[in-house]
N, C-alpha and C. Protein backbone atom coordinates (compact mmCIF):
# COMPACT_ATOMS: atom_id res chain seq x y z
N UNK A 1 -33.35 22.84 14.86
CA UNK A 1 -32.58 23.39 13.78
C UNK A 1 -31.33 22.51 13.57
N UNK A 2 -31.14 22.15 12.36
CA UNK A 2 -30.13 21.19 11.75
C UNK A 2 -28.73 21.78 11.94
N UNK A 3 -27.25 21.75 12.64
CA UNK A 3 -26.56 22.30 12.75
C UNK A 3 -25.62 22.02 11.15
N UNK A 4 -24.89 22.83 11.15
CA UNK A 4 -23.73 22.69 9.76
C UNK A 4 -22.52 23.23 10.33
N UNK A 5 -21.43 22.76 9.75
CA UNK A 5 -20.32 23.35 10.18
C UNK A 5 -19.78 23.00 8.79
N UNK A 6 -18.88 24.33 8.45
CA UNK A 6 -17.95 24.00 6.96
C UNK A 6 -16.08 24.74 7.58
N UNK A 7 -15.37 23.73 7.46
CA UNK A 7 -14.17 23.81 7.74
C UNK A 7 -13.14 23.83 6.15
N UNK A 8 -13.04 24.98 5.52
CA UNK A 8 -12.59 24.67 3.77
C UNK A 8 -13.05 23.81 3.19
N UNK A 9 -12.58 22.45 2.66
CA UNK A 9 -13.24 21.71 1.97
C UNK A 9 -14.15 20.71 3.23
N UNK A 10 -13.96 20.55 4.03
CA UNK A 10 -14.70 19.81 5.19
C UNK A 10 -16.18 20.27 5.13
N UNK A 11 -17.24 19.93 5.29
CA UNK A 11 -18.37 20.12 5.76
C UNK A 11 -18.82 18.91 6.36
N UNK A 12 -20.35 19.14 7.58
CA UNK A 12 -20.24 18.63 8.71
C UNK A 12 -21.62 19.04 8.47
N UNK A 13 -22.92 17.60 8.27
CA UNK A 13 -24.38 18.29 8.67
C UNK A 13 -25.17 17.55 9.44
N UNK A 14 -25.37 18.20 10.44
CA UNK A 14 -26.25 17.23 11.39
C UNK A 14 -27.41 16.43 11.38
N UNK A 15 -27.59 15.46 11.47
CA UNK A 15 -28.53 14.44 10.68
C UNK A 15 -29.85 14.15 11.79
N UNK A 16 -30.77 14.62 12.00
CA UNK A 16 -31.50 14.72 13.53
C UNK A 16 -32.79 13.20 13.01
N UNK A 17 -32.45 12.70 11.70
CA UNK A 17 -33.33 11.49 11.24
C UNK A 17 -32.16 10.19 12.40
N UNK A 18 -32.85 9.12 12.21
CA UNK A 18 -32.01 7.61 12.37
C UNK A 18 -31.44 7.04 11.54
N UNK A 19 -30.03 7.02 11.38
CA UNK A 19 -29.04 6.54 10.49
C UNK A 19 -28.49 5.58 10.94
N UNK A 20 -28.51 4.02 10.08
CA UNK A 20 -28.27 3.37 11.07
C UNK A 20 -26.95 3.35 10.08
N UNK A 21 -25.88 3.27 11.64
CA UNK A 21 -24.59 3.02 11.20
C UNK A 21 -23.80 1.87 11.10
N UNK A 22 -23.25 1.18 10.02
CA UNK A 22 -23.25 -0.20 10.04
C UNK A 22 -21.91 -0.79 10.33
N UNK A 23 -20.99 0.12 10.13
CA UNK A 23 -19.22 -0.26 9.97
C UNK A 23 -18.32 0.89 10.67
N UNK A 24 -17.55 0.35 12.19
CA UNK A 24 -16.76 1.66 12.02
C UNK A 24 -15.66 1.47 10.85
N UNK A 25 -15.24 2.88 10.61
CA UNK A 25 -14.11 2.69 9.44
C UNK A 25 -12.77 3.16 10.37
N UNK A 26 -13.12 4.05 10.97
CA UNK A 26 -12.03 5.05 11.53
C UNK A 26 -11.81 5.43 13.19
N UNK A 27 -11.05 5.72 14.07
CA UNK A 27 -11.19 6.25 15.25
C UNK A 27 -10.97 7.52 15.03
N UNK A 28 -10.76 8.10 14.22
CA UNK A 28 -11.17 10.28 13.77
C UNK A 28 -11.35 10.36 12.83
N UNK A 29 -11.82 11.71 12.44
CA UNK A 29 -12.25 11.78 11.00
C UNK A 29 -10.87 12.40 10.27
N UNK A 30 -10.04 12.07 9.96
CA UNK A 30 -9.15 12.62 9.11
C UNK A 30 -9.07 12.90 7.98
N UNK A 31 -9.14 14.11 7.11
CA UNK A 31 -9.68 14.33 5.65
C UNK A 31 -8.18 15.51 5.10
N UNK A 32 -7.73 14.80 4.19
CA UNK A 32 -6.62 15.69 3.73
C UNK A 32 -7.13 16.89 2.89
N UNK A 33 -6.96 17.68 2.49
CA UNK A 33 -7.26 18.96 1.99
C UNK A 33 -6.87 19.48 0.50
N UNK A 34 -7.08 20.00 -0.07
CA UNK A 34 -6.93 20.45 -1.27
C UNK A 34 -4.76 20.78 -1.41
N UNK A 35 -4.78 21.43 -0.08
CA UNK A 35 -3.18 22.19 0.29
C UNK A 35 -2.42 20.95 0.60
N UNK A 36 -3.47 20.20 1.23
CA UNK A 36 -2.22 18.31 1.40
C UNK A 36 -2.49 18.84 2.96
N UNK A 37 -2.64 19.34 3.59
CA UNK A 37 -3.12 19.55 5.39
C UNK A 37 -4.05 18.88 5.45
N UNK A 38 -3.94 18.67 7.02
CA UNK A 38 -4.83 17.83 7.36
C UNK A 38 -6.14 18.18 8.35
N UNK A 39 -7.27 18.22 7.76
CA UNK A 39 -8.25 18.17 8.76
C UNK A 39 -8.36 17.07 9.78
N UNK A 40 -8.68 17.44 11.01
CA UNK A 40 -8.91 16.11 12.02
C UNK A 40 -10.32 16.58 13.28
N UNK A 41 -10.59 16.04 13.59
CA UNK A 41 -11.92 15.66 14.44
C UNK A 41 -11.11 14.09 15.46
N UNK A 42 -11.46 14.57 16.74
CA UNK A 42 -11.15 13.06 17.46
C UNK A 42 -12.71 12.51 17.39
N UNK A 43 -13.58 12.00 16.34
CA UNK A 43 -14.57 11.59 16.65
C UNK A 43 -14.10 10.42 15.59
N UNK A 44 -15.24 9.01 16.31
CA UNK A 44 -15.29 8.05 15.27
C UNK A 44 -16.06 7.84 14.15
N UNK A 45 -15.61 7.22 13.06
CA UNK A 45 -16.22 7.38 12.08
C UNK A 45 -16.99 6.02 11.05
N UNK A 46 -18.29 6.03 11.12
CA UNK A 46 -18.80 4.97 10.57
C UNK A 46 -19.67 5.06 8.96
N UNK A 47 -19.63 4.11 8.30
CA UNK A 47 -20.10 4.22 7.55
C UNK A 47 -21.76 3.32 7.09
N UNK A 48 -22.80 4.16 6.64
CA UNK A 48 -23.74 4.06 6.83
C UNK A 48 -24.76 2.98 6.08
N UNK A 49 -25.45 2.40 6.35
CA UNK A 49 -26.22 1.68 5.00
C UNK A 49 -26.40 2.34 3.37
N UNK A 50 -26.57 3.80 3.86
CA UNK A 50 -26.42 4.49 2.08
C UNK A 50 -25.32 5.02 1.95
N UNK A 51 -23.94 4.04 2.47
CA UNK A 51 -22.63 4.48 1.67
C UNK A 51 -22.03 5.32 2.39
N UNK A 52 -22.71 6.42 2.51
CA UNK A 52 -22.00 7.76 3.54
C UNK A 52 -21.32 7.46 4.68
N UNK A 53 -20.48 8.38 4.86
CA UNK A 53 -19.18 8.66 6.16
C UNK A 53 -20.50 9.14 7.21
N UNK A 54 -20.45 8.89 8.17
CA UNK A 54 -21.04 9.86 9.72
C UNK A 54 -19.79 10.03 10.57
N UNK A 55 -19.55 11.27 11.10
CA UNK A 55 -18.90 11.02 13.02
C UNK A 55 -19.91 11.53 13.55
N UNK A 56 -19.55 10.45 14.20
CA UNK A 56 -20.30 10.41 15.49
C UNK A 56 -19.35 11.29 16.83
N UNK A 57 -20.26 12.23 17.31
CA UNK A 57 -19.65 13.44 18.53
C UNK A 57 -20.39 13.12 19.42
N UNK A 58 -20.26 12.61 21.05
CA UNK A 58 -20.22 12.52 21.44
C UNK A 58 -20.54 13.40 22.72
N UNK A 59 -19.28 14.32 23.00
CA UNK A 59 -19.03 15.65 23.73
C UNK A 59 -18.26 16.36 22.72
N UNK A 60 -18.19 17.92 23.22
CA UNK A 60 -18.03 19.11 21.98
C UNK A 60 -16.99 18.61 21.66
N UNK A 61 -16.10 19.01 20.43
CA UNK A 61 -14.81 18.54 20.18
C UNK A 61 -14.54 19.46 18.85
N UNK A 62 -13.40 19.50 19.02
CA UNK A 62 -12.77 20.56 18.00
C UNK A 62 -11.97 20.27 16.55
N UNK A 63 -12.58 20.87 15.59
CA UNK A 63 -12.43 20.37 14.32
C UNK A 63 -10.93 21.49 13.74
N UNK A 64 -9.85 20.68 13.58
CA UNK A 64 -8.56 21.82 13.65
C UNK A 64 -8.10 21.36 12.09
N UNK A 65 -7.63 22.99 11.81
CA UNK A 65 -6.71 22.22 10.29
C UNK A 65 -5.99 23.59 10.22
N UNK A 66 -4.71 23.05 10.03
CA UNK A 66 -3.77 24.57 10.30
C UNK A 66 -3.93 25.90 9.24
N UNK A 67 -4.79 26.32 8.42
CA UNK A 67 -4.86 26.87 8.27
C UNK A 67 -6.40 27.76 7.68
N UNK A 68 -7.08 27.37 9.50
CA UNK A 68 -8.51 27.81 9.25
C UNK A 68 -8.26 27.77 10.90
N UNK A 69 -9.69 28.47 11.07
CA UNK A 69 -9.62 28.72 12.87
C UNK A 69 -10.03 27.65 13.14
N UNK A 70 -10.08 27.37 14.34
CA UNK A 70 -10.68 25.64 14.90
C UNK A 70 -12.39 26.04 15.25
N UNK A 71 -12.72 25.15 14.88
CA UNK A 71 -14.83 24.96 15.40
C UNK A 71 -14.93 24.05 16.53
N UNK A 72 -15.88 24.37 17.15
CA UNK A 72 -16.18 23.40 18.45
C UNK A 72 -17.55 22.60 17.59
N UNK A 73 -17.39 21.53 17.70
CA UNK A 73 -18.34 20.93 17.42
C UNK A 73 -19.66 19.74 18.07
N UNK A 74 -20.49 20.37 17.97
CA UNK A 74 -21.28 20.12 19.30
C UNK A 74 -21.41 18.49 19.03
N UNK A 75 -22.68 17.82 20.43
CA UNK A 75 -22.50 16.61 20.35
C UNK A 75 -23.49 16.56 19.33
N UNK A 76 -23.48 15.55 18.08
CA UNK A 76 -24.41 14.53 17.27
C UNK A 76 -23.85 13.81 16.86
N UNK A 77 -24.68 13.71 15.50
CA UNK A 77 -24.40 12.52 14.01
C UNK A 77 -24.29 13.62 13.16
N UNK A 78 -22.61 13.42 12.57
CA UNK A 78 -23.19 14.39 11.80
C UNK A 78 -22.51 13.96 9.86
N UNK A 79 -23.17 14.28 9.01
CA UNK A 79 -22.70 13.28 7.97
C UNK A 79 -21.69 14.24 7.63
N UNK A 80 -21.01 13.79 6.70
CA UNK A 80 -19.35 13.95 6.44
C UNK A 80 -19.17 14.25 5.12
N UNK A 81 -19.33 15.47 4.39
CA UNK A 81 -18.92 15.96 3.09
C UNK A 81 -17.38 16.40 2.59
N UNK A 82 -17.13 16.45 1.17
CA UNK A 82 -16.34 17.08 1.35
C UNK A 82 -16.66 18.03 -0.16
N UNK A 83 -15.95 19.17 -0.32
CA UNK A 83 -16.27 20.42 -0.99
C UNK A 83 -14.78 20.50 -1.48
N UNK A 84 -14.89 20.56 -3.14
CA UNK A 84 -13.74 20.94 -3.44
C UNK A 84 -13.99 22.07 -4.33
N UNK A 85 -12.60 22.81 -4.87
CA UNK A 85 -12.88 23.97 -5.78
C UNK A 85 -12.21 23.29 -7.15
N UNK A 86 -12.29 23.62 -8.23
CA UNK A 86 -11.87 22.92 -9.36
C UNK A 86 -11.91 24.29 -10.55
N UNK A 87 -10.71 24.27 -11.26
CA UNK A 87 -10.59 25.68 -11.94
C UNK A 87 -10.62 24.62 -13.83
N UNK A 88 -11.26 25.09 -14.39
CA UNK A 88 -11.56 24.77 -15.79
C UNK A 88 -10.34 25.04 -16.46
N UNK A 89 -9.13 24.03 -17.17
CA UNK A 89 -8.13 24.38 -17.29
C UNK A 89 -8.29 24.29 -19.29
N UNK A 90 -9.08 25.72 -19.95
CA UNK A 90 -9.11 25.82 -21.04
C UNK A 90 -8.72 27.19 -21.81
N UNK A 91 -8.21 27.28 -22.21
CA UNK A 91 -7.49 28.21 -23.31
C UNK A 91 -8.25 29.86 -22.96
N UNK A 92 -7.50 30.99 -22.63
CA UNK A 92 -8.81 31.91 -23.25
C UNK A 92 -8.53 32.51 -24.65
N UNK A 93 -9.26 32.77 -25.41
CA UNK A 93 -9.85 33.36 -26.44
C UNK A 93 -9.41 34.81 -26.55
């Protein structure tokens, strides 16, 4: 079973195919947030032959952003989304 983890705009899906990873970019995953906070992961982060972010986990590790509870996040590959909300800024009627 494919794990997922969604941290607000963060999401996290475990990739159980072979991704080969070609570039690190990062030593954590740091992703700023809609609020300007910061999501963080101590995992490293590479980027893949089709473009995409992966971290790579290792041992469990905890995905913190001050204003969401923290996730333990188990060991994989897991690819690196992000989810935003967007409000239609048009007149009402």
């Amino acid at each position: 079973m494919v794990r997922v983890y969604r941290q607000g705009d963060v999401l996290l899906i475990e990739r159980e195919y072979e991704v080969e990873l070609e570039e690190k970019v990062a030593d954590k995953l740091v992703i700023q947030s809609e609020t300007g906070n910061i999501h963080e992961l101590a995992a490293p982060v590479y980027r893949a032959g089709n473009g995409r972010l992966y971290a790579v986990v290792n041992v469990t590790l905890t995905l913190k952003h001050p204003e969401h509870p923290e996730l333990k996040i188990e060991p994989g590959i897991y690819e690196v989304r992000t989810v935003r909300d967007y409000a239609l800024q048009r007149p009402i009627d």
